[in-house]
C-alpha atoms as a PDB file:
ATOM      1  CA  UNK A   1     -24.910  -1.210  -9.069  1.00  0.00           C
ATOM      2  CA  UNK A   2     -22.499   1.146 -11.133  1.00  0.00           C
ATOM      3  CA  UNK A   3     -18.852   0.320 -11.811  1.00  0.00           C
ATOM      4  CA  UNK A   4     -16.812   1.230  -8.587  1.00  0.00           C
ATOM      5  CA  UNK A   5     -14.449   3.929  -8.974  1.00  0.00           C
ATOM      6  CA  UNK A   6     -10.901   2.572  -8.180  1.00  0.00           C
ATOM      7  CA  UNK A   7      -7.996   4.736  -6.590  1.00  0.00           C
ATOM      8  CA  UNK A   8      -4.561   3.628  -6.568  1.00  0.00           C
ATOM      9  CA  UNK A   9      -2.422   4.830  -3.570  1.00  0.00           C
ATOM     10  CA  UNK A  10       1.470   4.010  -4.642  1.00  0.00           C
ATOM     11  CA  UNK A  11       4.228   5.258  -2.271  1.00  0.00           C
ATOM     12  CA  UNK A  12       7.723   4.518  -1.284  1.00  0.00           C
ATOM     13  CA  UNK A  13       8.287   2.780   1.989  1.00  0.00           C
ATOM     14  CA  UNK A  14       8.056   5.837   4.640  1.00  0.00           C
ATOM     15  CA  UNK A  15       6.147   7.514   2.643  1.00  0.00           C
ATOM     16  CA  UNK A  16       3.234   8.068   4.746  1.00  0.00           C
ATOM     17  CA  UNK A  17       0.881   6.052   2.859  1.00  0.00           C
ATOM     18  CA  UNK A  18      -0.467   4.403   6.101  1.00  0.00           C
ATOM     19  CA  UNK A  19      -1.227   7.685   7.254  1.00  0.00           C
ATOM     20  CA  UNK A  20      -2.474   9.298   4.626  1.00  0.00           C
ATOM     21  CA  UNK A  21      -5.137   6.148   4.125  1.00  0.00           C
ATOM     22  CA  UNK A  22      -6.160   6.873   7.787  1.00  0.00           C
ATOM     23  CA  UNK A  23      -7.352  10.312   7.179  1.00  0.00           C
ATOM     24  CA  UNK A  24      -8.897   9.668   3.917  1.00  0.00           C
ATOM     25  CA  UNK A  25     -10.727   6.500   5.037  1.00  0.00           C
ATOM     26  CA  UNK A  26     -12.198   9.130   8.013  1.00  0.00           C
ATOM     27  CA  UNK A  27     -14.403  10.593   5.688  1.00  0.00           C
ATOM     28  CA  UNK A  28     -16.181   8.109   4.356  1.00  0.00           C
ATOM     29  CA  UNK A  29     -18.398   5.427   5.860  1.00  0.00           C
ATOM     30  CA  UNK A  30     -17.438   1.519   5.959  1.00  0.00           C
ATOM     31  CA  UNK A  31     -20.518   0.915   3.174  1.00  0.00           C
ATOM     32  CA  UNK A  32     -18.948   3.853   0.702  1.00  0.00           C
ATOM     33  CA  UNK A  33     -15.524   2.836   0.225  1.00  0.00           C
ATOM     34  CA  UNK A  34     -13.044  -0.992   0.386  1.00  0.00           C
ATOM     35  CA  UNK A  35      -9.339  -1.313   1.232  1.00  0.00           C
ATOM     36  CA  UNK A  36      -7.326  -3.707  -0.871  1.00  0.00           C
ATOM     37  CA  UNK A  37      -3.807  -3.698   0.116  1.00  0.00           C
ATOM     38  CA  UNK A  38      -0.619  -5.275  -1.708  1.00  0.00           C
ATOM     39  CA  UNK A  39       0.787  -6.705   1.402  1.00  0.00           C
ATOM     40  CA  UNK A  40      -1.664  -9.032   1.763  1.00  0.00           C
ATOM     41  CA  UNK A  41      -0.560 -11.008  -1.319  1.00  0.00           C
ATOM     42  CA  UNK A  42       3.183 -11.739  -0.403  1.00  0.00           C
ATOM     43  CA  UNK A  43       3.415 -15.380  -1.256  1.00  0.00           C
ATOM     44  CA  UNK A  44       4.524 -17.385   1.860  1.00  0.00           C
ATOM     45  CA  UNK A  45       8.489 -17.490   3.011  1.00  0.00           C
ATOM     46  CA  UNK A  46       9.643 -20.487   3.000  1.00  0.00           C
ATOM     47  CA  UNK A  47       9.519 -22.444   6.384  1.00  0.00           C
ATOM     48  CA  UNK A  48      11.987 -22.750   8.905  1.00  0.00           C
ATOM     49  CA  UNK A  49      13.712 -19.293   7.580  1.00  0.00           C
ATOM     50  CA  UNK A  50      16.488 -18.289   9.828  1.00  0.00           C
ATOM     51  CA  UNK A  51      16.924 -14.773  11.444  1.00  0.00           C
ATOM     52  CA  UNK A  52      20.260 -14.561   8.534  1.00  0.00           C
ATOM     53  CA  UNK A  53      17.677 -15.570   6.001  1.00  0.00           C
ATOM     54  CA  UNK A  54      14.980 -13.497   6.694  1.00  0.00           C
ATOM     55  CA  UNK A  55      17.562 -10.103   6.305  1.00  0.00           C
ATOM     56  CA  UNK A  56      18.628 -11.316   3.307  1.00  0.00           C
ATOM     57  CA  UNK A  57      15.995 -12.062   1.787  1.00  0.00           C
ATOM     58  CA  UNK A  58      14.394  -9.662  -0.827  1.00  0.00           C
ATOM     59  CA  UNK A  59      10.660  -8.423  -0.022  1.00  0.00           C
ATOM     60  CA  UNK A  60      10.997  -5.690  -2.197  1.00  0.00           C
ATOM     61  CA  UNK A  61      10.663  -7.163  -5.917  1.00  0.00           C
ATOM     62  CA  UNK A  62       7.438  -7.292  -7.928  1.00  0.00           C
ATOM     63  CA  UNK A  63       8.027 -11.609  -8.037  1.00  0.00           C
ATOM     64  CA  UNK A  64       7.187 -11.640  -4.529  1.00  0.00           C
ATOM     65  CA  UNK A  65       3.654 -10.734  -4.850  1.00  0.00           C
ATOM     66  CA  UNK A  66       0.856 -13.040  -5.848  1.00  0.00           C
ATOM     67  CA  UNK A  67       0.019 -10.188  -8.504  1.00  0.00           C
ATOM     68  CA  UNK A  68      -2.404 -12.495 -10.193  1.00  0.00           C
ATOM     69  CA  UNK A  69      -4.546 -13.020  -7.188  1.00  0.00           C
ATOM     70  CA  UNK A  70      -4.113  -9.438  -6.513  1.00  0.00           C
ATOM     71  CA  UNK A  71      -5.714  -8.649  -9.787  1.00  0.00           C
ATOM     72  CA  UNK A  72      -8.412 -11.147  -9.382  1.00  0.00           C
ATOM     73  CA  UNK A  73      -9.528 -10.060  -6.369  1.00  0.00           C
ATOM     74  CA  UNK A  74      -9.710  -6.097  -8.032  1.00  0.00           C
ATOM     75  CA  UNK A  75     -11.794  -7.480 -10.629  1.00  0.00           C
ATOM     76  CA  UNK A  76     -13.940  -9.019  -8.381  1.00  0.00           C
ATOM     77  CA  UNK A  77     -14.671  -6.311  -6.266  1.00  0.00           C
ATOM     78  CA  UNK A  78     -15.584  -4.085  -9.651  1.00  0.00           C
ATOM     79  CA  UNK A  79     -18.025  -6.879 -10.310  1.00  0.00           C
ATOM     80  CA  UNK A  80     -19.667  -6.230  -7.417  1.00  0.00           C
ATOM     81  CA  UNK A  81     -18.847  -9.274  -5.315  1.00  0.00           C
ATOM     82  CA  UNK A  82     -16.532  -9.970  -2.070  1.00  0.00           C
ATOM     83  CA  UNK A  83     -13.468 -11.315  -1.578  1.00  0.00           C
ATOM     84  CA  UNK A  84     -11.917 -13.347   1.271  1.00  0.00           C
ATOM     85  CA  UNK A  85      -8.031 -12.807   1.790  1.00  0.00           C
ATOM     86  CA  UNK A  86      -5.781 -14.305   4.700  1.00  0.00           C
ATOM     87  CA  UNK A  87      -4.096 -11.641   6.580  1.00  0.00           C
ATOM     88  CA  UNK A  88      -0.455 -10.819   5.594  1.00  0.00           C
ATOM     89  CA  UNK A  89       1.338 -10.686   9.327  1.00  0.00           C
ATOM     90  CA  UNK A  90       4.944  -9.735   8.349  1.00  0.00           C
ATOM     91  CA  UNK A  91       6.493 -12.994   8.493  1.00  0.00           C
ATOM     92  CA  UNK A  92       5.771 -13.331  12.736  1.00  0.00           C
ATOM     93  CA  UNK A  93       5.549 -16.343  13.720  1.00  0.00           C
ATOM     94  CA  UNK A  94       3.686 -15.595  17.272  1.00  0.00           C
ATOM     95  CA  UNK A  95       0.980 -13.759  15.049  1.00  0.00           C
ATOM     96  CA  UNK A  96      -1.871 -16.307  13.874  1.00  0.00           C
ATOM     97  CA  UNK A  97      -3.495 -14.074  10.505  1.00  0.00           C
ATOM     98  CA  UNK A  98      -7.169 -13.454  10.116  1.00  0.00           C
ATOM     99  CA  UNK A  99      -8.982 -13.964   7.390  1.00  0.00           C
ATOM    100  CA  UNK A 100     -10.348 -10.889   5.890  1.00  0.00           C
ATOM    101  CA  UNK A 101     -13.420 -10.550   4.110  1.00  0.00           C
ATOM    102  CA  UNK A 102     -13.902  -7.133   2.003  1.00  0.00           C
ATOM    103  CA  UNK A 103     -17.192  -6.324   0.501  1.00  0.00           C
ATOM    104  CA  UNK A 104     -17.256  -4.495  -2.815  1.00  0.00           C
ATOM    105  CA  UNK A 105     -18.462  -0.607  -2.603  1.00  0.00           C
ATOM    106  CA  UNK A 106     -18.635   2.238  -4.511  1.00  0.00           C
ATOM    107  CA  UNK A 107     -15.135   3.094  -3.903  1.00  0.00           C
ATOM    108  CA  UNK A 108     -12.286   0.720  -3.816  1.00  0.00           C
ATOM    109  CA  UNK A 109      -8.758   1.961  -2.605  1.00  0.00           C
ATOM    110  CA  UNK A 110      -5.660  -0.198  -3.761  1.00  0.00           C
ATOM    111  CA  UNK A 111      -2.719   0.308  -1.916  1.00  0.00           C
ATOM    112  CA  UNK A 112       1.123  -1.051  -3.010  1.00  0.00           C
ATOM    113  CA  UNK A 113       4.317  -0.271  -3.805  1.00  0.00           C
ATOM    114  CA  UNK A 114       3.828  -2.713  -7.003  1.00  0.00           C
ATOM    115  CA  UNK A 115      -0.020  -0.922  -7.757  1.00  0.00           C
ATOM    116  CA  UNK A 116       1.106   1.196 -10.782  1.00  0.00           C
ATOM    117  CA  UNK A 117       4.145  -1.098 -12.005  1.00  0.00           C
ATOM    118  CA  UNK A 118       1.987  -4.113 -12.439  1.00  0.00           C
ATOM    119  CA  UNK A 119       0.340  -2.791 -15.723  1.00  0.00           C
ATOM    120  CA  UNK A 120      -2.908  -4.949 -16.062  1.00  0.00           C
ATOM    121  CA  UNK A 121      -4.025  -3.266 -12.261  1.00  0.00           C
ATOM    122  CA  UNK A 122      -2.422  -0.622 -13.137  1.00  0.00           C
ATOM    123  CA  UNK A 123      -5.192  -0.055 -16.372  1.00  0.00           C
ATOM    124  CA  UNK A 124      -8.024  -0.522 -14.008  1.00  0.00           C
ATOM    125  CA  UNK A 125      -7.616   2.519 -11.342  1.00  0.00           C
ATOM    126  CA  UNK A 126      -9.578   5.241 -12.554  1.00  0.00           C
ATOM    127  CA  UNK A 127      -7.485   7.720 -10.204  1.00  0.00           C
ATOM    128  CA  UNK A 128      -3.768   7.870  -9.199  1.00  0.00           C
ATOM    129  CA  UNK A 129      -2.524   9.318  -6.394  1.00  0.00           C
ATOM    130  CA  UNK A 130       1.196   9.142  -5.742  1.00  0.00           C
ATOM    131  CA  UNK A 131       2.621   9.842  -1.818  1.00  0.00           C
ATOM    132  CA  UNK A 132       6.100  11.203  -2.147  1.00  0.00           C
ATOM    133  CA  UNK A 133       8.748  11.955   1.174  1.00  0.00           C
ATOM    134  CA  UNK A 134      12.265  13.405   1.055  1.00  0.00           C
ATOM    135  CA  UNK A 135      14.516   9.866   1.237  1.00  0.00           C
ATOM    136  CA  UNK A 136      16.072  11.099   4.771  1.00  0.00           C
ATOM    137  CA  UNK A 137      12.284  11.474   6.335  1.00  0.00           C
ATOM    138  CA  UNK A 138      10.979   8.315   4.425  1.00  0.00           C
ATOM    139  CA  UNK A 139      13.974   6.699   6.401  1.00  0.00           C
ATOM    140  CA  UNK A 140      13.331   8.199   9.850  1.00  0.00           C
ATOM    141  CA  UNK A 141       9.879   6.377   9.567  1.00  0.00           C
ATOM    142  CA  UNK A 142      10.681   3.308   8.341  1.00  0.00           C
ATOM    143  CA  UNK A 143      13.466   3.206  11.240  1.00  0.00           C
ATOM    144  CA  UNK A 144      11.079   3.904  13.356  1.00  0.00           C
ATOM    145  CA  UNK A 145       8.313   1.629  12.795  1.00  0.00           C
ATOM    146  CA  UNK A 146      11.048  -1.261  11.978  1.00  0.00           C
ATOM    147  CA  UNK A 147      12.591  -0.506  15.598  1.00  0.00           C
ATOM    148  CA  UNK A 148       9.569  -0.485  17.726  1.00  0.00           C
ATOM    149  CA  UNK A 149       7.076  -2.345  16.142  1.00  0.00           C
ATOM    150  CA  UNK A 150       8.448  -5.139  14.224  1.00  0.00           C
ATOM    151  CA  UNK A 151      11.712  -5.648  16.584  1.00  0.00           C
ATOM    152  CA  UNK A 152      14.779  -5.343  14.125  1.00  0.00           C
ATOM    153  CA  UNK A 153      17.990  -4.179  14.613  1.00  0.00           C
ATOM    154  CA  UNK A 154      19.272  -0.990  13.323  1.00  0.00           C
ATOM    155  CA  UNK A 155      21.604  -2.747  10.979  1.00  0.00           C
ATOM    156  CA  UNK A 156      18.966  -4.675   9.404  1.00  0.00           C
ATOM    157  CA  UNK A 157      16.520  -2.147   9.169  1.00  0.00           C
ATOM    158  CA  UNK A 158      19.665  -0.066   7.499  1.00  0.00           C
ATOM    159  CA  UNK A 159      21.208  -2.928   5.401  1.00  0.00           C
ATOM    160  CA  UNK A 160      17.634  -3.085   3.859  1.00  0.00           C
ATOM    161  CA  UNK A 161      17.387   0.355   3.246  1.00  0.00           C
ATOM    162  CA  UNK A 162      20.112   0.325   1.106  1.00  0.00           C
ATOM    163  CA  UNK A 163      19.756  -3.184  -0.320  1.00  0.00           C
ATOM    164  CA  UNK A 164      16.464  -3.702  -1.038  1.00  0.00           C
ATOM    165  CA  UNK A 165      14.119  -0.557  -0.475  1.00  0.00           C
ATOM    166  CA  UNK A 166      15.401   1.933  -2.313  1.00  0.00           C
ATOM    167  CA  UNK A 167      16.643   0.018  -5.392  1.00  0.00           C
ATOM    168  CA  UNK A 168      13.205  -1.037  -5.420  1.00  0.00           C
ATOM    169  CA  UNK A 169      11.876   2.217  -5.089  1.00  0.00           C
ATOM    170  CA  UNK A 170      14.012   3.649  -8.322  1.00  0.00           C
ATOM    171  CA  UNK A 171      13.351   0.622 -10.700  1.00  0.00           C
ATOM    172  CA  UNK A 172       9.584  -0.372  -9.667  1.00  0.00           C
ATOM    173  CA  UNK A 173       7.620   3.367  -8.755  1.00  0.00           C
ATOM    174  CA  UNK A 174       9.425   6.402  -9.645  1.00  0.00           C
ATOM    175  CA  UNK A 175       9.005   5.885 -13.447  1.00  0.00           C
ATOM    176  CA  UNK A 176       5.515   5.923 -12.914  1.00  0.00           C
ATOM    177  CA  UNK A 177       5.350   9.292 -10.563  1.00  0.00           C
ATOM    178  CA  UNK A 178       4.596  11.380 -13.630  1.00  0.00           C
ATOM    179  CA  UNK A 179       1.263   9.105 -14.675  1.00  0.00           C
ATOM    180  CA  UNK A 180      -0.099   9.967 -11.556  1.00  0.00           C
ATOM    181  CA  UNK A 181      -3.368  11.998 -11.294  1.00  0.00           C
ATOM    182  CA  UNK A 182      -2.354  13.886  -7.837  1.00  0.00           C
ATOM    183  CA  UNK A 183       1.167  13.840  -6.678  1.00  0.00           C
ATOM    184  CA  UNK A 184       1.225  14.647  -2.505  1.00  0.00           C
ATOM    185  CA  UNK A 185       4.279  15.518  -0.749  1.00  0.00           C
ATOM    186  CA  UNK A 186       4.280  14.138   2.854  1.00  0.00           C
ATOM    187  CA  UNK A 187       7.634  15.509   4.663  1.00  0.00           C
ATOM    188  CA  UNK A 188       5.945  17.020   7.530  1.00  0.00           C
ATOM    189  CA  UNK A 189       4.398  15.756  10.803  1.00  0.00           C
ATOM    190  CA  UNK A 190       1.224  18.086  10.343  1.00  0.00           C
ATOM    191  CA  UNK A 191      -1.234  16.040  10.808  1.00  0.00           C
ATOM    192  CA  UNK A 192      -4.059  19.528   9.411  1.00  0.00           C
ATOM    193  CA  UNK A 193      -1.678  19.435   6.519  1.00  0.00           C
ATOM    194  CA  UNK A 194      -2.981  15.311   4.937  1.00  0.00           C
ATOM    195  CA  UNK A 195      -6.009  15.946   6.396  1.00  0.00           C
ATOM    196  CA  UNK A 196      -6.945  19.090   4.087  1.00  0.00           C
ATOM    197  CA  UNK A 197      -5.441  17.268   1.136  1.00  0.00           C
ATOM    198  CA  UNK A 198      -8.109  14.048   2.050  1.00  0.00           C
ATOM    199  CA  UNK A 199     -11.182  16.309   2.609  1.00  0.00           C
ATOM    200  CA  UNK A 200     -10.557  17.787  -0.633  1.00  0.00           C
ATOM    201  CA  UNK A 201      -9.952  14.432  -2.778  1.00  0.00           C
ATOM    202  CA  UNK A 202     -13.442  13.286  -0.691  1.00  0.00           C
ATOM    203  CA  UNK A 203     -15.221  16.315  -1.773  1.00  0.00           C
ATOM    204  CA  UNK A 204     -14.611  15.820  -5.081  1.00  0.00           C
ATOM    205  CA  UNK A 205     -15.530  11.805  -4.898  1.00  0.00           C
ATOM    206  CA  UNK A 206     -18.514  12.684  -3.636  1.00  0.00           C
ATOM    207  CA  UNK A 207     -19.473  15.083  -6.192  1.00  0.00           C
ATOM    208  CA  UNK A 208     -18.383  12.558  -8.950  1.00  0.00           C
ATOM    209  CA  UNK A 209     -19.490   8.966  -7.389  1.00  0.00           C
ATOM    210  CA  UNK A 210     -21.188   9.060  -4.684  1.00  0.00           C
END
């Protein structure tokens, strides 16, 4: 088996990234490409953390990430071999995680906001695509997924926001926009619009790897 190729997918929260990962992964079959994704390797909260607690605390730093087992797991996959991963469920207690096993393939996809600033990961992806959104649409999205599908309250969701997201956002991804092999604006709704941009990146993969 040759070395898979790696992709990095880094992107600010309401980026799109989710989105964007849907329509690429569309053109490709479950044997020709892996998922790895960051959020899978928060380290646990602490137990018993209140409601206060939980909007306080800090999900966006680097230090809450079990980066080492993150990178681990990459370079097993590049070796060829699978890796088994509990299920990240956003801290809900109702939710019981499943344990995820992800095969090695010829392409591997690593998703994070953390991907590019952790360096030693950050030296394995062999492409780089950066997800970029205008802060007032990133903000609409992450609103509305924190609203409806996780159940917080507008002034957490906000006092987050402004806390924790996009300080993280300035210090830990933007310097590394510019080392990015494709940089993808996602402001619109469209879905034609990602869609185009993924059939093109997958026509060239397939040219170069598969």
């Amino acid at each position: 088996m040759n070395k898979p190729f790696i992709i990095g997918i880094a992107g600010g929260s309401g980026s799109g990234k989710t989105f964007f990962l849907k329509c690429f992964l569309k053109h490709f079959s479950h044997s020709e490409v892996s998922l790895v994704s960051q959020d899978d390797y928060y380290f646990p909260v602490p137990e018993g953390m209140s409601a206060e607690e939980n909007k306080l605390f800090n999900f966006d730093l680097p230090d809450t990430i079990d980066h080492q087992h993150f990178e681990d797991d990459i370079n097993s996959l590049l070796q060829g071999l699978s890796i088994t991963k509990k299920e990240y469920t956003f801290n809900n207690p109702s939710a019981i995680p499943k344990m995820l096993e992800i095969k090695s393939a010829p392409i591997i996809i690593v998703e994070g906001l953390f991907i590019l600033y952790f360096r030693k990961l950050s030296a394995l992806l062999d492409m780089k695509i950066f997800i970029d959104a205008d802060d007032d649409i990133a903000l609409q999205r992450r609103l509305k997924r924190d609203l409806v599908e996780r159940g917080y309250s507008h002034d957490d969701v906000m006092y987050k926001w402004i806390n924790h997201v996009v300080p993280a956002y300035k210090e830990y991804l933007l310097p590394y926009k510019d080392e990015c092999d494709q940089i993808i604006t996602n402001n619109t709704h469209v879905a034609d619009d990602i869609i185009c941009v993924t059939e093109e990146i997958s026509k060239q993969l397939r040219e170069k790897v598969l």
